[in-house]
PDB file of N, CA and C in Angstrom:
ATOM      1  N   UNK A   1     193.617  96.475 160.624  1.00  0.00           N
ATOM      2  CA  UNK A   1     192.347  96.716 160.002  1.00  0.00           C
ATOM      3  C   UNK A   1     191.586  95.397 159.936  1.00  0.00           C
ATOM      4  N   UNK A   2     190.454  95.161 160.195  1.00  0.00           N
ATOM      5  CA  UNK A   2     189.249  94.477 159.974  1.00  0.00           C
ATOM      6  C   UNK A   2     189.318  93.923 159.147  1.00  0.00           C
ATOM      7  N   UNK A   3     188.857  92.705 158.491  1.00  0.00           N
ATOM      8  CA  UNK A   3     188.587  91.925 157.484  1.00  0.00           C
ATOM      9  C   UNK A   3     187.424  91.449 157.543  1.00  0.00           C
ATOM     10  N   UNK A   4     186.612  91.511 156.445  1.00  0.00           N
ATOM     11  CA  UNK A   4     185.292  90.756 156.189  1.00  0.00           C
ATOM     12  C   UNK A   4     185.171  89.221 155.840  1.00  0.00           C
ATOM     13  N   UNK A   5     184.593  88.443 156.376  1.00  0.00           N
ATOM     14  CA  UNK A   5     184.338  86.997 155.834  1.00  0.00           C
ATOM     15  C   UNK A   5     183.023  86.772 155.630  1.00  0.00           C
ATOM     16  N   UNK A   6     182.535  86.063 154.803  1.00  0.00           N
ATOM     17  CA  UNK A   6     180.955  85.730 154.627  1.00  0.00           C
ATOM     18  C   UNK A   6     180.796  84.498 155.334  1.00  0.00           C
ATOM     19  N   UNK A   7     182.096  83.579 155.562  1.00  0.00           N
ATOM     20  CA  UNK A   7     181.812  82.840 157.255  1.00  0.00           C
ATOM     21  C   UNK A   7     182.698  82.328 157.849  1.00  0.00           C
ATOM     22  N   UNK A   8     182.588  81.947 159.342  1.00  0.00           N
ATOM     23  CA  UNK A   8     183.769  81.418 160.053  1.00  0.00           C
ATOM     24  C   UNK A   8     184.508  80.586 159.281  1.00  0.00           C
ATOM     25  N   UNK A   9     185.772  80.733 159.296  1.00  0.00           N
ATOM     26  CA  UNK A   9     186.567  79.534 159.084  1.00  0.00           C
ATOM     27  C   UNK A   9     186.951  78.430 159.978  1.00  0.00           C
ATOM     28  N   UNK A  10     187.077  76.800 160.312  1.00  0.00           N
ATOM     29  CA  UNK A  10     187.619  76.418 161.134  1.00  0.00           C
ATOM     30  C   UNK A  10     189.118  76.885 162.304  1.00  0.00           C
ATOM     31  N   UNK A  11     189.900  77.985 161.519  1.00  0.00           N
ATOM     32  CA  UNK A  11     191.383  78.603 162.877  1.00  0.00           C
ATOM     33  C   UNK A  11     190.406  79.935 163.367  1.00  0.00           C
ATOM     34  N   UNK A  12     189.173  80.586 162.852  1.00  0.00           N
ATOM     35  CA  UNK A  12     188.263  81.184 163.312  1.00  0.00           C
ATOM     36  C   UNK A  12     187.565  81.024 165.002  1.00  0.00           C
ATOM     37  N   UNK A  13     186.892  79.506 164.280  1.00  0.00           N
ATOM     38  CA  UNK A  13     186.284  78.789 165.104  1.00  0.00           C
ATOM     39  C   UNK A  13     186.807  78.517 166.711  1.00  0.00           C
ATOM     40  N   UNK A  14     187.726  77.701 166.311  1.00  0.00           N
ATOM     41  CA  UNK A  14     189.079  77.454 167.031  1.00  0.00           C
ATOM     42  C   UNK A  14     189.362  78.048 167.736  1.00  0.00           C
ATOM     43  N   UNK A  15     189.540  79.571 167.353  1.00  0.00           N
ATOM     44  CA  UNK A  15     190.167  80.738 167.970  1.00  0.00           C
ATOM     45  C   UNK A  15     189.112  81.247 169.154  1.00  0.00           C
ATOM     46  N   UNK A  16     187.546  81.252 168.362  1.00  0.00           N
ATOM     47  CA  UNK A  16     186.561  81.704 169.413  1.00  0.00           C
ATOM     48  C   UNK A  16     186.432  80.953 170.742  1.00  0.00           C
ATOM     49  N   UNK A  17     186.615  79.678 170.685  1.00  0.00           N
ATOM     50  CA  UNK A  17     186.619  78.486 171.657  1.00  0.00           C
ATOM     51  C   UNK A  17     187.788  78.541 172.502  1.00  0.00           C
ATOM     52  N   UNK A  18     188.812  79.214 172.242  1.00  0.00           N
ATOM     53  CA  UNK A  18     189.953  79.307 173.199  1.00  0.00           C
ATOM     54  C   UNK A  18     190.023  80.305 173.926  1.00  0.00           C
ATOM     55  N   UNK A  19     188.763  81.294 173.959  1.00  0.00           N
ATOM     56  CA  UNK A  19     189.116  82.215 174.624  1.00  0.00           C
ATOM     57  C   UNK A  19     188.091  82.010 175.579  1.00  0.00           C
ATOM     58  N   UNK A  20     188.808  82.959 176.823  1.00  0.00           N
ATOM     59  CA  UNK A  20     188.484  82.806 178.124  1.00  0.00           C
ATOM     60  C   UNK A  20     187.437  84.158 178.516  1.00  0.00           C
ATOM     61  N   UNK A  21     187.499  84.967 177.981  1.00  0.00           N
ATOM     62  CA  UNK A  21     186.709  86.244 177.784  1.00  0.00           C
ATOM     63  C   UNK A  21     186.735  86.744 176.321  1.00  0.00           C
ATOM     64  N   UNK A  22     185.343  87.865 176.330  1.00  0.00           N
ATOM     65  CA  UNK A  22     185.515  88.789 174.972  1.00  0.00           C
ATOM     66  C   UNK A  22     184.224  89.644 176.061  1.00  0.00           C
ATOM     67  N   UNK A  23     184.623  90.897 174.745  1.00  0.00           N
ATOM     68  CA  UNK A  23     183.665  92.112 174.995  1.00  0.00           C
ATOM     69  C   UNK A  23     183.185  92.151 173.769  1.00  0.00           C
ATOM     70  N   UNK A  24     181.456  92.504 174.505  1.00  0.00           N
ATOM     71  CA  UNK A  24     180.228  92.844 173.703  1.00  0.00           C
ATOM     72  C   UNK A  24     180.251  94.271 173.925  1.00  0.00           C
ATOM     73  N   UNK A  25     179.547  94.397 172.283  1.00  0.00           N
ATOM     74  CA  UNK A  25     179.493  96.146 172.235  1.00  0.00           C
ATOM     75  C   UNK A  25     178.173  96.294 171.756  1.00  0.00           C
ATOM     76  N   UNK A  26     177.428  97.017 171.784  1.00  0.00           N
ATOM     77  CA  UNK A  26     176.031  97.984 171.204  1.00  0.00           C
ATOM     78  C   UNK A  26     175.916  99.548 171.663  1.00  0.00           C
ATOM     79  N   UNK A  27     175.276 100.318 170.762  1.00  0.00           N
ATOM     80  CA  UNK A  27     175.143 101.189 170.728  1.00  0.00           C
ATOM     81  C   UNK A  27     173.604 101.697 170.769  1.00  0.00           C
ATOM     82  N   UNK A  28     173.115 102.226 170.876  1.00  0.00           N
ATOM     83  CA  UNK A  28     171.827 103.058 170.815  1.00  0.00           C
ATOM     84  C   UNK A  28     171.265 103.903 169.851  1.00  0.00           C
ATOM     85  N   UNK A  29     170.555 104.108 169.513  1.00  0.00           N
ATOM     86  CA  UNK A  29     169.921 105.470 168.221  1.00  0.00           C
ATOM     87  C   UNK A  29     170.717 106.460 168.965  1.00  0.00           C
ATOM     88  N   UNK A  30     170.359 107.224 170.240  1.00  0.00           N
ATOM     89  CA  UNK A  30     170.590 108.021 170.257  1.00  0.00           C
ATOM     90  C   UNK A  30     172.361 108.403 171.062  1.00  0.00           C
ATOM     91  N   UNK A  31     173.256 107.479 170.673  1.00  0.00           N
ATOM     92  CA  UNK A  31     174.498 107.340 170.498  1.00  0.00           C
ATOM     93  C   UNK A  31     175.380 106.774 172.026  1.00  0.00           C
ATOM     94  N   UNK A  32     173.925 106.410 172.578  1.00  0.00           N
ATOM     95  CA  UNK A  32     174.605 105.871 174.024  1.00  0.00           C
ATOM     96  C   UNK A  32     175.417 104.469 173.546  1.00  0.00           C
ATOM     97  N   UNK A  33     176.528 104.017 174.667  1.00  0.00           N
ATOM     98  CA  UNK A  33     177.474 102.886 174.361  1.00  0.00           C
ATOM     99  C   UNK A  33     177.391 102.189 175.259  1.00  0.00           C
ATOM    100  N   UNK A  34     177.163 100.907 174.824  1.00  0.00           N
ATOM    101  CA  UNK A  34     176.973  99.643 176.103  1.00  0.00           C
ATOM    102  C   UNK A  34     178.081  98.503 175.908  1.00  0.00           C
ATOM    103  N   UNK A  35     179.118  98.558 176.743  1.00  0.00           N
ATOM    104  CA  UNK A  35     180.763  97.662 176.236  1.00  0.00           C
ATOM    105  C   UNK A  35     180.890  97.224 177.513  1.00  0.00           C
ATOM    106  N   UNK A  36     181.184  95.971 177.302  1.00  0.00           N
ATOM    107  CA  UNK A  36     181.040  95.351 178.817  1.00  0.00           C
ATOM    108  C   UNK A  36     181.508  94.198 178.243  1.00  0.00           C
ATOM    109  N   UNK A  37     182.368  93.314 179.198  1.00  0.00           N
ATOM    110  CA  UNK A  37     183.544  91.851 179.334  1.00  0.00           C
ATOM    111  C   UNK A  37     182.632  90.765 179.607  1.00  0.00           C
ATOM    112  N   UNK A  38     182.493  89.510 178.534  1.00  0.00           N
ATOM    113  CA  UNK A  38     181.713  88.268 179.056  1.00  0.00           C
ATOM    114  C   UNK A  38     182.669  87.599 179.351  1.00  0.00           C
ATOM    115  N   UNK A  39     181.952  86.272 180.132  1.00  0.00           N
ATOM    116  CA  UNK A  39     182.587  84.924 180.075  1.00  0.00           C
ATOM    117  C   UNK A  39     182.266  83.878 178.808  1.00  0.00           C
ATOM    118  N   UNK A  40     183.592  83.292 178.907  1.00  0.00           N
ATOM    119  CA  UNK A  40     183.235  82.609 177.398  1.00  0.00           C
ATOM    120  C   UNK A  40     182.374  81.535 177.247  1.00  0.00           C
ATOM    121  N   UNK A  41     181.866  81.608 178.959  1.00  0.00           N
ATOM    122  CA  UNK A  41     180.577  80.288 179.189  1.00  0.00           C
ATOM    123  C   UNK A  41     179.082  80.813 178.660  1.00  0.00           C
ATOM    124  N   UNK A  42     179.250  81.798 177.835  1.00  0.00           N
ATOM    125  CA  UNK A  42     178.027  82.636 177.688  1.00  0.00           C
ATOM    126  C   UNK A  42     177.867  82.811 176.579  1.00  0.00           C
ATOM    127  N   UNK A  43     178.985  82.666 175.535  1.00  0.00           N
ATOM    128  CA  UNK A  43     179.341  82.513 173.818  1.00  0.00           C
ATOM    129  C   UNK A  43     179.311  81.241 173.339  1.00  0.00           C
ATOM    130  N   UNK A  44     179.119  80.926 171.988  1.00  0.00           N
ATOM    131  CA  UNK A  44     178.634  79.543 171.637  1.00  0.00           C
ATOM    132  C   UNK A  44     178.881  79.757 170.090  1.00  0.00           C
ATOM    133  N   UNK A  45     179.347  79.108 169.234  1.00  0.00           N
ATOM    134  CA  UNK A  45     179.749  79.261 167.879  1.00  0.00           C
ATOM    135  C   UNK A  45     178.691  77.898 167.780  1.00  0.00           C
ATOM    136  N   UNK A  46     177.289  78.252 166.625  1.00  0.00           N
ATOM    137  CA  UNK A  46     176.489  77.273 166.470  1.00  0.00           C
ATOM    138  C   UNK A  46     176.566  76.711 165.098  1.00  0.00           C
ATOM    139  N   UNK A  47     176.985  77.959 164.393  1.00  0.00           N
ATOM    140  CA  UNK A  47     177.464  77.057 162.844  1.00  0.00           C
ATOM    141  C   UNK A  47     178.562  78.097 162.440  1.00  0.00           C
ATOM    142  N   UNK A  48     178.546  77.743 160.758  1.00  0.00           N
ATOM    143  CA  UNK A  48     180.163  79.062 160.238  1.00  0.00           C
ATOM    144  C   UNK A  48     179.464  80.007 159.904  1.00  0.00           C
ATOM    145  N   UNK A  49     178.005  80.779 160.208  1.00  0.00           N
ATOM    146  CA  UNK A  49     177.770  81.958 160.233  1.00  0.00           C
ATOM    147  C   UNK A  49     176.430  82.289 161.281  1.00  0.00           C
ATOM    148  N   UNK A  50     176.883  81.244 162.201  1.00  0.00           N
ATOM    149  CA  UNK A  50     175.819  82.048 163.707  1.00  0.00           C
ATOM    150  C   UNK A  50     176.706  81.444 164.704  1.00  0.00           C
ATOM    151  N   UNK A  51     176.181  82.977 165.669  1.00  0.00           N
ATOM    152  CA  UNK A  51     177.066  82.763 166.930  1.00  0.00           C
ATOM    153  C   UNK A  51     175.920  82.962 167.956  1.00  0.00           C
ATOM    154  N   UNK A  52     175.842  82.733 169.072  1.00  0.00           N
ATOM    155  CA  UNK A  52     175.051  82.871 169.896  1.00  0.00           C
ATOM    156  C   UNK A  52     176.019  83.083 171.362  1.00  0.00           C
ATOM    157  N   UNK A  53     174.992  84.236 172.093  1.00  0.00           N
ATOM    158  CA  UNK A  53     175.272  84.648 173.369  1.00  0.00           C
ATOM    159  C   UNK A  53     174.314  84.708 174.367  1.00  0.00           C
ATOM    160  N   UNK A  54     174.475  84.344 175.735  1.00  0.00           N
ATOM    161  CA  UNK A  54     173.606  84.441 176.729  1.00  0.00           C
ATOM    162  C   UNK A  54     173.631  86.104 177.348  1.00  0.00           C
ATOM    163  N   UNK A  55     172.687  86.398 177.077  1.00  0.00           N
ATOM    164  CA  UNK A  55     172.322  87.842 177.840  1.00  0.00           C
ATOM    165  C   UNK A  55     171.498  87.823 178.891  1.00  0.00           C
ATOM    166  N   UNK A  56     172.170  87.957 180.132  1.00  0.00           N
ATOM    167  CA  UNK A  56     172.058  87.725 181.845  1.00  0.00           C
ATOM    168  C   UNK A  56     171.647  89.371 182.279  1.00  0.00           C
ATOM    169  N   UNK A  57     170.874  89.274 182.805  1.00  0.00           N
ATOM    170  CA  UNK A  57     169.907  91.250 183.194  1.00  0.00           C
ATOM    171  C   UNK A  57     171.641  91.410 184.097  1.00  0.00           C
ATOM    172  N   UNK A  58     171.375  92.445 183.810  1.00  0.00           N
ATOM    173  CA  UNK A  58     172.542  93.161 184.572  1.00  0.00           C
ATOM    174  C   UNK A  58     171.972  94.373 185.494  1.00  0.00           C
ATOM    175  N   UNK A  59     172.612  95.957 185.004  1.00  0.00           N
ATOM    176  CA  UNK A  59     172.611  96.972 185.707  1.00  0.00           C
ATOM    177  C   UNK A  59     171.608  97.266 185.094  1.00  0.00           C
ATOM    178  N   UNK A  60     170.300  97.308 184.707  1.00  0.00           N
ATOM    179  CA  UNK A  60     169.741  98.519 183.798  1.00  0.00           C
ATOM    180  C   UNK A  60     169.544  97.412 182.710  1.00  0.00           C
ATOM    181  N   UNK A  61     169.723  96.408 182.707  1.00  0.00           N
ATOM    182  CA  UNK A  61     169.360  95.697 181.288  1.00  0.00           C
ATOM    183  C   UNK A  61     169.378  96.749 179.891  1.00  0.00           C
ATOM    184  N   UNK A  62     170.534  97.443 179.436  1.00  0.00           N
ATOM    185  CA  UNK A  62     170.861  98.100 178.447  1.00  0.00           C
ATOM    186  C   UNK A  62     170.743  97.492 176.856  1.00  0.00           C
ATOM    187  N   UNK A  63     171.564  96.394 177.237  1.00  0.00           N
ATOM    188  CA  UNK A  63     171.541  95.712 175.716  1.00  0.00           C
ATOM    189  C   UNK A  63     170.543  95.315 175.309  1.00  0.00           C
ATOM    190  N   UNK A  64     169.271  94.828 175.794  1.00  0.00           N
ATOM    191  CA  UNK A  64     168.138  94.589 175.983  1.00  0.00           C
ATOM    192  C   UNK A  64     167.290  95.804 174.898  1.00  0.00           C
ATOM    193  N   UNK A  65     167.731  96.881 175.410  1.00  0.00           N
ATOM    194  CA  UNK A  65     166.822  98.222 174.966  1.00  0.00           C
ATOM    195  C   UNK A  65     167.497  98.762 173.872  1.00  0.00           C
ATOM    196  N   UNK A  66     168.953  98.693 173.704  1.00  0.00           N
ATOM    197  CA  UNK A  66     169.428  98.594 172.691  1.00  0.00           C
ATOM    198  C   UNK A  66     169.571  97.889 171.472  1.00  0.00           C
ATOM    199  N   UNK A  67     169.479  96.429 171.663  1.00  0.00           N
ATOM    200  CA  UNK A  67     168.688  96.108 170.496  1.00  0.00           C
ATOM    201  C   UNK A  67     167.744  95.701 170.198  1.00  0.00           C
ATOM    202  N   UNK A  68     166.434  96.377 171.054  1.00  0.00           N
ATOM    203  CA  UNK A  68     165.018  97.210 170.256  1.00  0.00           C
ATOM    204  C   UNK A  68     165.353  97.922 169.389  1.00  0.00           C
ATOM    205  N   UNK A  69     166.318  99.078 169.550  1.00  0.00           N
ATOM    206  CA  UNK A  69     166.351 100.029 168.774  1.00  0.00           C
ATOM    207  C   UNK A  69     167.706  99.425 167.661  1.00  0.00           C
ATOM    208  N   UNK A  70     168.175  98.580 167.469  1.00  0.00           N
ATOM    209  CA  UNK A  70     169.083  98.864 166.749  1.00  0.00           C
ATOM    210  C   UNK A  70     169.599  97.336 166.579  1.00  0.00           C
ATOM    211  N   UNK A  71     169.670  96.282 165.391  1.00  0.00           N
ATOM    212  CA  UNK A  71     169.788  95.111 165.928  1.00  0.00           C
ATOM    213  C   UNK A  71     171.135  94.891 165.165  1.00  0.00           C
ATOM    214  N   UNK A  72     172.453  95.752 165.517  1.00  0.00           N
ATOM    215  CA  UNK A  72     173.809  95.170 165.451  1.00  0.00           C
ATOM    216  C   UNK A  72     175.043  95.384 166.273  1.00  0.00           C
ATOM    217  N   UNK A  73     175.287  94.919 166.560  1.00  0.00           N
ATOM    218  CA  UNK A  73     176.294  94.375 168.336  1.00  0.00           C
ATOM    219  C   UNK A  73     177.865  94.075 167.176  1.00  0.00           C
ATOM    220  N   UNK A  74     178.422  94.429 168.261  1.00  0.00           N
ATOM    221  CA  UNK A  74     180.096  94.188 168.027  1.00  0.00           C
ATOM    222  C   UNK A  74     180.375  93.494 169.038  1.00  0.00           C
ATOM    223  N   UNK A  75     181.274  91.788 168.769  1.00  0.00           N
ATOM    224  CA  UNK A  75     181.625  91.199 169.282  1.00  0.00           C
ATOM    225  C   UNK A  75     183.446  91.147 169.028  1.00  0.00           C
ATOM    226  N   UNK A  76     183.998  91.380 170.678  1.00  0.00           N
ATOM    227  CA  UNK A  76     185.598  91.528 170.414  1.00  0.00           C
ATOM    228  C   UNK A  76     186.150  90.438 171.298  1.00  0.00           C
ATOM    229  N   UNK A  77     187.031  89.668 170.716  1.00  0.00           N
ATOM    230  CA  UNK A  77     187.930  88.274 171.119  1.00  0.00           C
ATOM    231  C   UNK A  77     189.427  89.526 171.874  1.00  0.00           C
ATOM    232  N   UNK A  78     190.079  89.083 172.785  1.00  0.00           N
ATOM    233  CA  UNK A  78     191.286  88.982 173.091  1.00  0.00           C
ATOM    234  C   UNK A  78     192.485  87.983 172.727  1.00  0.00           C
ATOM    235  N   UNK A  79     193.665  88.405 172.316  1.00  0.00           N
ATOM    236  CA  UNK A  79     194.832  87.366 171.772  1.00  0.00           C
ATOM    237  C   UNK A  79     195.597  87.218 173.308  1.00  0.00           C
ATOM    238  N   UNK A  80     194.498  87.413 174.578  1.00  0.00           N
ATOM    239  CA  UNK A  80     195.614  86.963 175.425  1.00  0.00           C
ATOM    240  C   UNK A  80     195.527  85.144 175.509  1.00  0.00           C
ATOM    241  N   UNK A  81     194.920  84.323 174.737  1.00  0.00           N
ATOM    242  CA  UNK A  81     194.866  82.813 174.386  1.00  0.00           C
ATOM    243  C   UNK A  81     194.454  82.685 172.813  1.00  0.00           C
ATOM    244  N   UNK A  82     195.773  82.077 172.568  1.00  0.00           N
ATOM    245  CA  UNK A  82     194.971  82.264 170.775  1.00  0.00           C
ATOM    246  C   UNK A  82     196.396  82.328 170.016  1.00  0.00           C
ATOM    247  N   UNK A  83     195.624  82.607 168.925  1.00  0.00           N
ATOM    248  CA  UNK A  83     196.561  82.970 167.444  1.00  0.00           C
ATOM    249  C   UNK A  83     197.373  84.035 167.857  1.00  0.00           C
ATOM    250  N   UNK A  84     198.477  84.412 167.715  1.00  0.00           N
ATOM    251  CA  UNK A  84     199.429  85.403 167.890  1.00  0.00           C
ATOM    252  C   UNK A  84     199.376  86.501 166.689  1.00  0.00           C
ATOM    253  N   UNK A  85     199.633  85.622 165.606  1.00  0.00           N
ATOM    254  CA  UNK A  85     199.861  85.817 163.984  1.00  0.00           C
ATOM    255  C   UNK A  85     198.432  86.571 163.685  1.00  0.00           C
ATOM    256  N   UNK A  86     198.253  87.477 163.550  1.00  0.00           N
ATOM    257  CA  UNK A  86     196.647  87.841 162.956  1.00  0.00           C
ATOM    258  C   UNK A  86     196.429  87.681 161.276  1.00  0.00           C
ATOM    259  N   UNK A  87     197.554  86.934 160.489  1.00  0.00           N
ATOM    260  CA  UNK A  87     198.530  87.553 159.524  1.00  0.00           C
ATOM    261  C   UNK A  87     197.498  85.984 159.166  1.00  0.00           C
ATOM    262  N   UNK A  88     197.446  84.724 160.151  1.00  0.00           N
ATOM    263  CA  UNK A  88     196.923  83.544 160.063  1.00  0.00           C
ATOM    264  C   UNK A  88     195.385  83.741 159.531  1.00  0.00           C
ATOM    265  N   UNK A  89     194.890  84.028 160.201  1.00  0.00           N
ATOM    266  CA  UNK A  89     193.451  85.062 159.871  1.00  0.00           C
ATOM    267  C   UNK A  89     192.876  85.207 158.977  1.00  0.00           C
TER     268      UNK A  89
END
């Protein structure tokens, strides 16, 4: 289960910077799903509560139109480089 923080922690931080990929998620009003794999040359941890991402036009520039309509995105890390322990967290 999920845990809430009101901001990064430094083994957070850490953790975002070691990874080699993550998937971005958005959704639409009308319940379409846009989930798709970045490179981690495209993510950027700018302080302990902003993150920033490069959004490159793709197929259809989706995320784009999606958040017109809707301005909150799910960002997902992989433990295939990283913390093992989520328990650390």
């Amino acid at each position: 289960m999920g845990r809430r923080y009101d901001e990064l922690e430094k083994e957070h931080i850490n953790f975002i910077m070691q990874q080699k990929f993550f998937f971005f998620g958005i959704a639409a009003n009308d319940g379409t799903i846009n989930f798709f794999p970045k490179g981690w040359e495209s993510l950027r941890v700018l302080s302990t509560n902003h993150i920033a991402w490069l959004n490159i036009t793709g197929s259809g520039h989706k995320t784009a139109t999606h958040l017109a309509q809707i301005e909150r995105e799910t960002i997902n890390t992989s433990e295939a480089i990283g913390m093992r322990n989520s328990e650390a967290m």
